[in-house]
Protein backbone atom coordinates (compact mmCIF):
# COMPACT_ATOMS: atom_id res chain seq x y z
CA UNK A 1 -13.60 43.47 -45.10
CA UNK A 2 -14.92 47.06 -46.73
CA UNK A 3 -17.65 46.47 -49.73
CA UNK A 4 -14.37 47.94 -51.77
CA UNK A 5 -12.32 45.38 -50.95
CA UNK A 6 -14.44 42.42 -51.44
CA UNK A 7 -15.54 43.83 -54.87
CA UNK A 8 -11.64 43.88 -55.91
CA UNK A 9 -11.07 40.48 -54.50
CA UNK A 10 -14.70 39.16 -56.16
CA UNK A 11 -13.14 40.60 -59.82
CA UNK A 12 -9.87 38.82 -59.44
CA UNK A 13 -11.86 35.24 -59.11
CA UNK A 14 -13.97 36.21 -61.79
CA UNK A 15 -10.83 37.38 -64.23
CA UNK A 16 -8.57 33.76 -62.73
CA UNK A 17 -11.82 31.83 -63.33
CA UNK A 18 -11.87 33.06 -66.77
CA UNK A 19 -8.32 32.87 -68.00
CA UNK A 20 -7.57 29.55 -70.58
CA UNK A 21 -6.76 26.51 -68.77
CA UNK A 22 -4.01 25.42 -70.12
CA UNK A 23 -2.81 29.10 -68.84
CA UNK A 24 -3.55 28.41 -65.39
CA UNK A 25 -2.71 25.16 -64.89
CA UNK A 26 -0.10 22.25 -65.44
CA UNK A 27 -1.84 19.14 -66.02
CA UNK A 28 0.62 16.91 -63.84
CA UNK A 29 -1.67 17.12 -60.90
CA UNK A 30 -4.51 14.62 -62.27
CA UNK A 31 -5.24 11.99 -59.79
CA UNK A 32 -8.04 9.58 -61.04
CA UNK A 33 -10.23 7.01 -60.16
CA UNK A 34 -7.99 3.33 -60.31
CA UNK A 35 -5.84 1.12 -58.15
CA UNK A 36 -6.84 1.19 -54.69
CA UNK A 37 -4.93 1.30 -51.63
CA UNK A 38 -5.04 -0.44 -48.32
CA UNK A 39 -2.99 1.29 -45.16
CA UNK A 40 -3.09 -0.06 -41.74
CA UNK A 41 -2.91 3.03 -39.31
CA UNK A 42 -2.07 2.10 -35.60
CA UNK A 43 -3.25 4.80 -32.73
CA UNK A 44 -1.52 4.58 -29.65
CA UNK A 45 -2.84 5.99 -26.31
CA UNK A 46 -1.06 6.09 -23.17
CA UNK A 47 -2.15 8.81 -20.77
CA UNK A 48 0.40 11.13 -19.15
CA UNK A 49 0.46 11.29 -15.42
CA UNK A 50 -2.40 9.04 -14.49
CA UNK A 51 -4.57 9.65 -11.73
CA UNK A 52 -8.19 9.66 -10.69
CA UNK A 53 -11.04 8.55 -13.23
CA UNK A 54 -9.31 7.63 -16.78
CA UNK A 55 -10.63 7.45 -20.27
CA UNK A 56 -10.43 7.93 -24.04
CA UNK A 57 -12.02 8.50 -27.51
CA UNK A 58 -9.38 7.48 -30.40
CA UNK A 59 -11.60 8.29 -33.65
CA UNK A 60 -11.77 5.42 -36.26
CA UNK A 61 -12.38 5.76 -39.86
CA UNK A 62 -16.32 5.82 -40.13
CA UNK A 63 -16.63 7.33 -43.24
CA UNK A 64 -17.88 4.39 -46.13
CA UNK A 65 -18.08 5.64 -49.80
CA UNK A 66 -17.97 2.59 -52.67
CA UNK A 67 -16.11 5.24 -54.90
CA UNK A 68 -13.45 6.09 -52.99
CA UNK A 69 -13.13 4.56 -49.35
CA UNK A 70 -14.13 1.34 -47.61
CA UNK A 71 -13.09 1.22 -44.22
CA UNK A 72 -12.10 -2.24 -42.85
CA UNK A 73 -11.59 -4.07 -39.68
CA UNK A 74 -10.38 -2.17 -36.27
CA UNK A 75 -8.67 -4.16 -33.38
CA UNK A 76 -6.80 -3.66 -30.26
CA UNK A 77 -4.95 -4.21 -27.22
CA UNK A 78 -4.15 -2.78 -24.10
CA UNK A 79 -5.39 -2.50 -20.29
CA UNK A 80 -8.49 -0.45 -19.92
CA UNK A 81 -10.95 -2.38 -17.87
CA UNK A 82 -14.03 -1.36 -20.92
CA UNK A 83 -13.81 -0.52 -24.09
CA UNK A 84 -16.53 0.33 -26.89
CA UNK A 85 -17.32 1.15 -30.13
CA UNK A 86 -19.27 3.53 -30.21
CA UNK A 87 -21.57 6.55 -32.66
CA UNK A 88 -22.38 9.65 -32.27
CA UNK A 89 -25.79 9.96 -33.05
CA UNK A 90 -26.36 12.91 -35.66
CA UNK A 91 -23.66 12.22 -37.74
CA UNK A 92 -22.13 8.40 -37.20
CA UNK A 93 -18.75 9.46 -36.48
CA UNK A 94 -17.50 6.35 -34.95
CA UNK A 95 -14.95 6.00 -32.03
CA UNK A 96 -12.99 3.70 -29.44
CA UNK A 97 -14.17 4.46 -25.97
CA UNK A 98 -11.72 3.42 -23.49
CA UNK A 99 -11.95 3.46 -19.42
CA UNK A 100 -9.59 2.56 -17.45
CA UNK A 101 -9.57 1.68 -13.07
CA UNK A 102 -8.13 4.75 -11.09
CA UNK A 103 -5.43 2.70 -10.34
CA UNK A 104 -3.99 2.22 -13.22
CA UNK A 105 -0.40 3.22 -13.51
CA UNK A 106 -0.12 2.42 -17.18
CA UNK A 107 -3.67 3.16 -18.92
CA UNK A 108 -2.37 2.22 -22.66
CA UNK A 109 -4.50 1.40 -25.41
CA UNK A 110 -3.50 0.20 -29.38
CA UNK A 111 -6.04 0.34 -31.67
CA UNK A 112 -5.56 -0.94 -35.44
CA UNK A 113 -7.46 -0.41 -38.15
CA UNK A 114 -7.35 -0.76 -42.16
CA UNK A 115 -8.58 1.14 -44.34
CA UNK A 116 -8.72 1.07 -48.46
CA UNK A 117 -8.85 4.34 -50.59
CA UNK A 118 -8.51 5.19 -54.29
CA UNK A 119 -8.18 8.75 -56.13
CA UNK A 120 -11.46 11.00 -56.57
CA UNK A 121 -12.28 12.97 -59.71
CA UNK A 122 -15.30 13.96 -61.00
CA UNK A 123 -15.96 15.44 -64.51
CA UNK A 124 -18.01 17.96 -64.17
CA UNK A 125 -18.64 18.60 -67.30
CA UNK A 126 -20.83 15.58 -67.38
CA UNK A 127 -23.70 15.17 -65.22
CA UNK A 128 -24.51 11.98 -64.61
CA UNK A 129 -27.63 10.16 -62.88
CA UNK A 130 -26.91 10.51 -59.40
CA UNK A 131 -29.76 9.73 -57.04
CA UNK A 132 -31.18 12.49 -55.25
CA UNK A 133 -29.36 13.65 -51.55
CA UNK A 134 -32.63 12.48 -48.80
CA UNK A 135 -34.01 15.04 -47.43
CA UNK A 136 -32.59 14.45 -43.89
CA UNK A 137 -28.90 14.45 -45.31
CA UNK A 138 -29.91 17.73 -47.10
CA UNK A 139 -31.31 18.96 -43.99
CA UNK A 140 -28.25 18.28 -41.98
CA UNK A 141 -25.66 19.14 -44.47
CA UNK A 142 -27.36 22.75 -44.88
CA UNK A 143 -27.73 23.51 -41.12
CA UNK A 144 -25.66 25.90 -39.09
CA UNK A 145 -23.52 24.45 -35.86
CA UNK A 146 -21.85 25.88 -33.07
CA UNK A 147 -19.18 27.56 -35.12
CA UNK A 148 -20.73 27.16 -38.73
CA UNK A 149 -23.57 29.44 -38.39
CA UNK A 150 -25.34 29.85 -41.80
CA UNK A 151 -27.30 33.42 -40.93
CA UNK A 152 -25.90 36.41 -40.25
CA UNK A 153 -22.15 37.65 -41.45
CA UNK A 154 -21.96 34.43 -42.97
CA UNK A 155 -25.18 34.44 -45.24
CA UNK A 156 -24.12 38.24 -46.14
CA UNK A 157 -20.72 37.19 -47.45
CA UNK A 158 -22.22 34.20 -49.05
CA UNK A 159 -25.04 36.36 -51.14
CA UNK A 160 -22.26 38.80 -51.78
CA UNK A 161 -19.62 36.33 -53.53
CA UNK A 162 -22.61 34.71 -55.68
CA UNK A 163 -24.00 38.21 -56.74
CA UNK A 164 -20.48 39.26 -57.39
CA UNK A 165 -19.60 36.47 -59.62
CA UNK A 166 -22.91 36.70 -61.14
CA UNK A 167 -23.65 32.62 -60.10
CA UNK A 168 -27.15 31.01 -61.13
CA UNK A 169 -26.83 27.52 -60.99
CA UNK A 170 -25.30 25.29 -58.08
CA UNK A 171 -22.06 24.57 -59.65
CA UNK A 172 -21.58 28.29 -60.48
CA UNK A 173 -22.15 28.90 -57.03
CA UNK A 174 -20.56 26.27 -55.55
CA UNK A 175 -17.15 26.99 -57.76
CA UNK A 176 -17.77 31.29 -57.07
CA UNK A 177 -17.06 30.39 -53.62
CA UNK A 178 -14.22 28.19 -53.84
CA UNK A 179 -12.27 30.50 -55.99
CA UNK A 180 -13.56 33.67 -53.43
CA UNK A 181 -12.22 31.37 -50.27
CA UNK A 182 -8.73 30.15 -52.34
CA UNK A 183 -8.49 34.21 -53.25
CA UNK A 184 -9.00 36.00 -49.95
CA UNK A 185 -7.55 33.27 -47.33
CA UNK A 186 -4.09 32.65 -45.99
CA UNK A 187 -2.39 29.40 -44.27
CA UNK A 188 -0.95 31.13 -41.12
CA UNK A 189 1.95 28.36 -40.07
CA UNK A 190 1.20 29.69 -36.51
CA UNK A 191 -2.04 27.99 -36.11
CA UNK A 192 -2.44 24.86 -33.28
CA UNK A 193 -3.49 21.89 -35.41
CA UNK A 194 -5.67 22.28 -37.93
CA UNK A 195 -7.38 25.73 -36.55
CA UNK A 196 -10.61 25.81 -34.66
CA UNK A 197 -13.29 26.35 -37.81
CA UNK A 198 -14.76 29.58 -36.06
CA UNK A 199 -16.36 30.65 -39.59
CA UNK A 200 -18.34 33.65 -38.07
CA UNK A 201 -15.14 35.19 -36.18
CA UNK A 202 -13.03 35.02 -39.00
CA UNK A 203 -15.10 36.79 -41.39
CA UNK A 204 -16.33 39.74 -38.54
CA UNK A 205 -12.46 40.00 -37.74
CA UNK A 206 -11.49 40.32 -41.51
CA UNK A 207 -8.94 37.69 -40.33
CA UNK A 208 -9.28 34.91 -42.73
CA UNK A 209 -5.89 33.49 -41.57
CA UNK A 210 -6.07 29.51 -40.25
CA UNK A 211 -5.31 25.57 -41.33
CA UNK A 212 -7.21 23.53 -42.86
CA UNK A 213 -10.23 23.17 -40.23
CA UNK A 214 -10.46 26.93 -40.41
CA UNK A 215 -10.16 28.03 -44.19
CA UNK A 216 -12.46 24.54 -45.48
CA UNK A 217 -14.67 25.06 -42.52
CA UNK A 218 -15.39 28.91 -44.21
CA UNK A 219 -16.42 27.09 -47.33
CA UNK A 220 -18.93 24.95 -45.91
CA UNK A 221 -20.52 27.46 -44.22
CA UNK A 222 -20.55 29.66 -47.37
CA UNK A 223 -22.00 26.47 -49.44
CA UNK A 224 -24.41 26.01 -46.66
CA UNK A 225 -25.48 29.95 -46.36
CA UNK A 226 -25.82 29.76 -50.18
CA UNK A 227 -28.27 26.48 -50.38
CA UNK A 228 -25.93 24.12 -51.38
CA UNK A 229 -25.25 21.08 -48.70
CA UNK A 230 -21.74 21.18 -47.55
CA UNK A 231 -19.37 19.17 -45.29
CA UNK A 232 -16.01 19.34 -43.88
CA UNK A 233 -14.64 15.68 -44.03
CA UNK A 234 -12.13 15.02 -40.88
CA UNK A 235 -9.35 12.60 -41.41
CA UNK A 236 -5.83 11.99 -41.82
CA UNK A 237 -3.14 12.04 -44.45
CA UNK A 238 -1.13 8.63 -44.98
CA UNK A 239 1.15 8.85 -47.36
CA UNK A 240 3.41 11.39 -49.94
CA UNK A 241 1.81 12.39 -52.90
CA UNK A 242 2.58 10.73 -56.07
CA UNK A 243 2.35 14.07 -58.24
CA UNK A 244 5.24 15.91 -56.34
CA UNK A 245 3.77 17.96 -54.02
CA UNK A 246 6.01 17.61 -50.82
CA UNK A 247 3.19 19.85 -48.92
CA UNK A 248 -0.08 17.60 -49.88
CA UNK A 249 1.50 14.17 -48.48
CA UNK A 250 2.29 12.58 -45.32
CA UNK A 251 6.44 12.18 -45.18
CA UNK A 252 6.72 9.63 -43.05
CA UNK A 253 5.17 6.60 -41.11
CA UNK A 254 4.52 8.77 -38.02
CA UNK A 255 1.69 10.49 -39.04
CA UNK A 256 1.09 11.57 -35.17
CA UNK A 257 0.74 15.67 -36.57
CA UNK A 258 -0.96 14.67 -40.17
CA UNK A 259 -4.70 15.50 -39.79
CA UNK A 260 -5.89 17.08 -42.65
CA UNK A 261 -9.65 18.33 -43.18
CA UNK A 262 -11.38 18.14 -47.07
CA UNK A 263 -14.48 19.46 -47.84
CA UNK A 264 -17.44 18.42 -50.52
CA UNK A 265 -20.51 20.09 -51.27
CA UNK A 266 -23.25 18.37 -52.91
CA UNK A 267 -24.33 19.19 -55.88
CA UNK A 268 -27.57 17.39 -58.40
CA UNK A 269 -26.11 14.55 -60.81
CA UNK A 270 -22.65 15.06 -59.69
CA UNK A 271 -23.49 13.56 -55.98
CA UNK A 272 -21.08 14.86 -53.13
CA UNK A 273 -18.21 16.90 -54.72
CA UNK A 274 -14.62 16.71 -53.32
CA UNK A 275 -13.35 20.50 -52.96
CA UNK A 276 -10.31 21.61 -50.97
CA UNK A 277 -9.30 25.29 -51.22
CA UNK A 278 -7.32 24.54 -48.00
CA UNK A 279 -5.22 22.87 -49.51
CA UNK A 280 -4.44 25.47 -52.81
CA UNK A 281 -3.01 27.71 -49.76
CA UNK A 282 -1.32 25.22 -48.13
CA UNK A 283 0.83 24.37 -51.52
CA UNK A 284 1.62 28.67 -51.79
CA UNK A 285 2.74 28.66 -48.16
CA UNK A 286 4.73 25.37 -47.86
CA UNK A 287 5.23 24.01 -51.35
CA UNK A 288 9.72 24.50 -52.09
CA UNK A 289 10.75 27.42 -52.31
CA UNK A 290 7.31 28.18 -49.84
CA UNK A 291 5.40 31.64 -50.41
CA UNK A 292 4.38 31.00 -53.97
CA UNK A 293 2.25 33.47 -56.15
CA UNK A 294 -1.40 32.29 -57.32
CA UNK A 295 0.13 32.47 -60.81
CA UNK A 296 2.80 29.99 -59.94
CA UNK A 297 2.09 26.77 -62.25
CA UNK A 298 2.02 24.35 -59.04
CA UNK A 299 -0.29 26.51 -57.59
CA UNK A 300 -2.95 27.32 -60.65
CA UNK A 301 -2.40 23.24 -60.60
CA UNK A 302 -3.59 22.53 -57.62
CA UNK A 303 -6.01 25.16 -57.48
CA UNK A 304 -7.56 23.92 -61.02
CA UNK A 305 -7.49 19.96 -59.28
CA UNK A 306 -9.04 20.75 -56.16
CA UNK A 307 -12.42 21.84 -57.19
CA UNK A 308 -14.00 18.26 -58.22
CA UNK A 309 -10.72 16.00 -57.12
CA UNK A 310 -8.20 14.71 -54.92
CA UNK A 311 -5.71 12.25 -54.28
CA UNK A 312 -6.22 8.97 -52.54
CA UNK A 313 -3.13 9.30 -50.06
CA UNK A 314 -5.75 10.43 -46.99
CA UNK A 315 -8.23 8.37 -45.49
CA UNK A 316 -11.40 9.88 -43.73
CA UNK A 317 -12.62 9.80 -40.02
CA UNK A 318 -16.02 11.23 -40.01
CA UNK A 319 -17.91 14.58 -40.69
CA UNK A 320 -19.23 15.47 -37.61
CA UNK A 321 -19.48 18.93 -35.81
CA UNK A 322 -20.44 19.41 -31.83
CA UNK A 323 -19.52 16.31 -31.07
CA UNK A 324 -20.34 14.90 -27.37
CA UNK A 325 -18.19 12.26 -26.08
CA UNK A 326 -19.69 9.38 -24.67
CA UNK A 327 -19.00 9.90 -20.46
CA UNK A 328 -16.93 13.31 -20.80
CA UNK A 329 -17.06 14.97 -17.84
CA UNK A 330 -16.57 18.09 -20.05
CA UNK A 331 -18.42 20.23 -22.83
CA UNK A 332 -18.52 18.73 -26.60
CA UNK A 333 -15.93 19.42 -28.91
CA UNK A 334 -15.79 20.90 -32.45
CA UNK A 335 -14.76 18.36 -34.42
CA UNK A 336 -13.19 14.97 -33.89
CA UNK A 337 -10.36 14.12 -35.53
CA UNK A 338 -7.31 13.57 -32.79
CA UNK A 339 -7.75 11.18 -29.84
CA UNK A 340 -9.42 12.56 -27.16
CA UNK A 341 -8.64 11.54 -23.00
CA UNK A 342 -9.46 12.57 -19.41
CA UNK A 343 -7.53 12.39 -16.54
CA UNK A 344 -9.35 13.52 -13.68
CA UNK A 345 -11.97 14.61 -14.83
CA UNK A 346 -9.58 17.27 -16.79
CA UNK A 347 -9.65 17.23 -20.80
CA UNK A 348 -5.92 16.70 -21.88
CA UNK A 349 -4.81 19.24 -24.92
CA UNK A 350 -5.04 16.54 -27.92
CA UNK A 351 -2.80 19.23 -30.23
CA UNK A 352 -0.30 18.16 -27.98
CA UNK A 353 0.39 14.62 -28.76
CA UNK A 354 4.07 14.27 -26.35
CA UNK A 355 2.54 15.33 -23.80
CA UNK A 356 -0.96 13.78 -23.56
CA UNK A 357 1.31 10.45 -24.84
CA UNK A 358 -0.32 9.52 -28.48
CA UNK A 359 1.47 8.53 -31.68
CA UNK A 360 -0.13 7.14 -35.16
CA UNK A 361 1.99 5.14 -37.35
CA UNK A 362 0.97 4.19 -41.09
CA UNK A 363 2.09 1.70 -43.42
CA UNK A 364 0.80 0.40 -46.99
CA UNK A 365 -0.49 -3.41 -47.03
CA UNK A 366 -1.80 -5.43 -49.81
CA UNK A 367 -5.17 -5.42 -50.45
């Protein structure tokens, strides 16, 4: 991207960010702190063509907040000869490691586990008393990894977007770069998964094309070049949304394809801030009739919503980045957020759920 073009994209976030709200945005989309929810999500794992040394890594909610998730119990079944619970270490992502003998003509494994959430929204027009982030989770949430590097084409973009929109404090800077990500992005339907979150790439390409892991991954590193601690949040959508929006729900029990990654940025007496500019593309891409205009009133909804809130129909899996499975006989991965297996020694594609052999159901329980 030419200094020309970022300055005209930079001046269209700061006229959109300036417009009246009740110009921009229908007020439909409001979720809000209330009821919660409990869902029981079932991961099953039964490896394709077995052969030779076996195992697995099914992900399990690890993410605990008071305000908006409590994970529950996790239990399962099935024929491995071990099976663990284990952390990684950096980030407590938790998972379900599963071996099984080499002779095994069946490895299967069904893990269940339950999970309450409840809508997030945070009025930021209030501060409140927050404590302050410790200076290890500041440390860690402002870092660069493997493919959120915080230097380089990354910190340039950064500086330029809070120059351009003329951002002093943290929430000017953190919202500057949500509205310059939701501007100059675009949910390409071709992406495997959720993308790869290869924030350096995209921006020396000028192809800011990708899914959720890609264009919420960009944020982060943009939060993180600027100062401000930032996450991506890894999880999994469970159920439709109760606002309307066909594209920001799951739309059935089988939520085998559903992974969906959020983002939150931290900022002082607000605490960790839910933000999802993924999201704001995915509704102009997919949301009936599909290729929808920022000025369309679903859109400026969502787009308005998703800076400070979002609905409680996803439950989280972890934050973690570079993550090295327990006993791989291969390199770490990205990101953790489908179920992971080795036949072999060889790492089966986990985008690829019919034929590695995995399926995730949901359903709603009571409390």
């Amino acid at each position: 991207m030419d200094r020309r073009d970022f300055l005209k994209s930079a001046a269209a976030v700061t006229v959109a960010a300036a417009l009246p709200q009740a110009a921009r945005a229908d007020t439909t989309f409001a979720p809000k702190p209330g009821a919660w929810r409990s869902f029981e999500l079932v991961t099953r794992v039964s490896i394709d063509n077995p052969q030779g040394s076996m195992q697995a890594w099914i992900p399990l909610p690890s993410v605990s907040e008071t305000d908006w998730i409590r994970p529950g119990d996790t239990t399962w079944k099935g024929n491995a000869v071990k099976v663990a619970r284990v952390r990684d270490p950096k980030y407590g992502a938790e998972m379900l490691h599963a071996i099984w003998a080499n002779d095994e003509i069946d490895p299967t494994i069904e893990v269940t586990s339950r999970i309450a959430t409840q809508d997030r929204a945070i009025d930021l027009t209030k501060p409140g008393t927050e404590a302050a982030l410790s200076d290890e989770a500041r440390k860690l949430n402002l870092q660069g990894t493997d493919l959120i590097p915080v230097d380089g084409i990354v910190k340039e973009t950064s500086d330029k977007i809070v120059a351009a929109a003329n951002a002093k404090s943290d929430i000017e800077k953190a919202r500057a770069i949500y509205e310059w990500v939701v501007e100059n992005t675009v949910r390409t339907a071709s992406t495997r998964g959720c993308g790869i979150g290869d924030v350096a790439a995209m921006l020396k390409s000028g192809n800011l094309g990708g899914k959720c892991a890609d264009l919420n991954a960009l944020y982060v590193g943009l939060a993180r070049a600027s100062g401000l601690p930032a996450r991506d949040v890894y999880g999994l959508r469970v159920a439709p949304s109760k606002f309307g929006y066909k594209s920001l729900g799951a739309g059935s029990s089988n939520v085998t394809k559903a992974q969906h990654c959020r983002a939150e940025v931290w900022l002082a007496g607000f605490g960790w801030v839910p933000v999802d500019p993924a999201d704001v593309r995915k509704v102009m891409l997919e949301e009936p009739p599909t290729n929808l205009p920022l000025t369309d009133a679903k859109v400026a909804a969502a787009r308005k919503t998703l800076f400070g809130a979002w609905e409680g129909n996803w439950i989280a899996y972890n934050t973690a980045h570079d993550v090295v499975l327990p006993g791989s006989q291969n390199t770490k991965i990205g990101f953790l957020m489908y179920p992971q297996a080795e036949r072999a020694k060889l790492q089966l594609d986990s985008l690829d759920p019919d034929k590695f052999r995995y399926s995730i159901s949901v359903k709603e329980v009571a409390a």
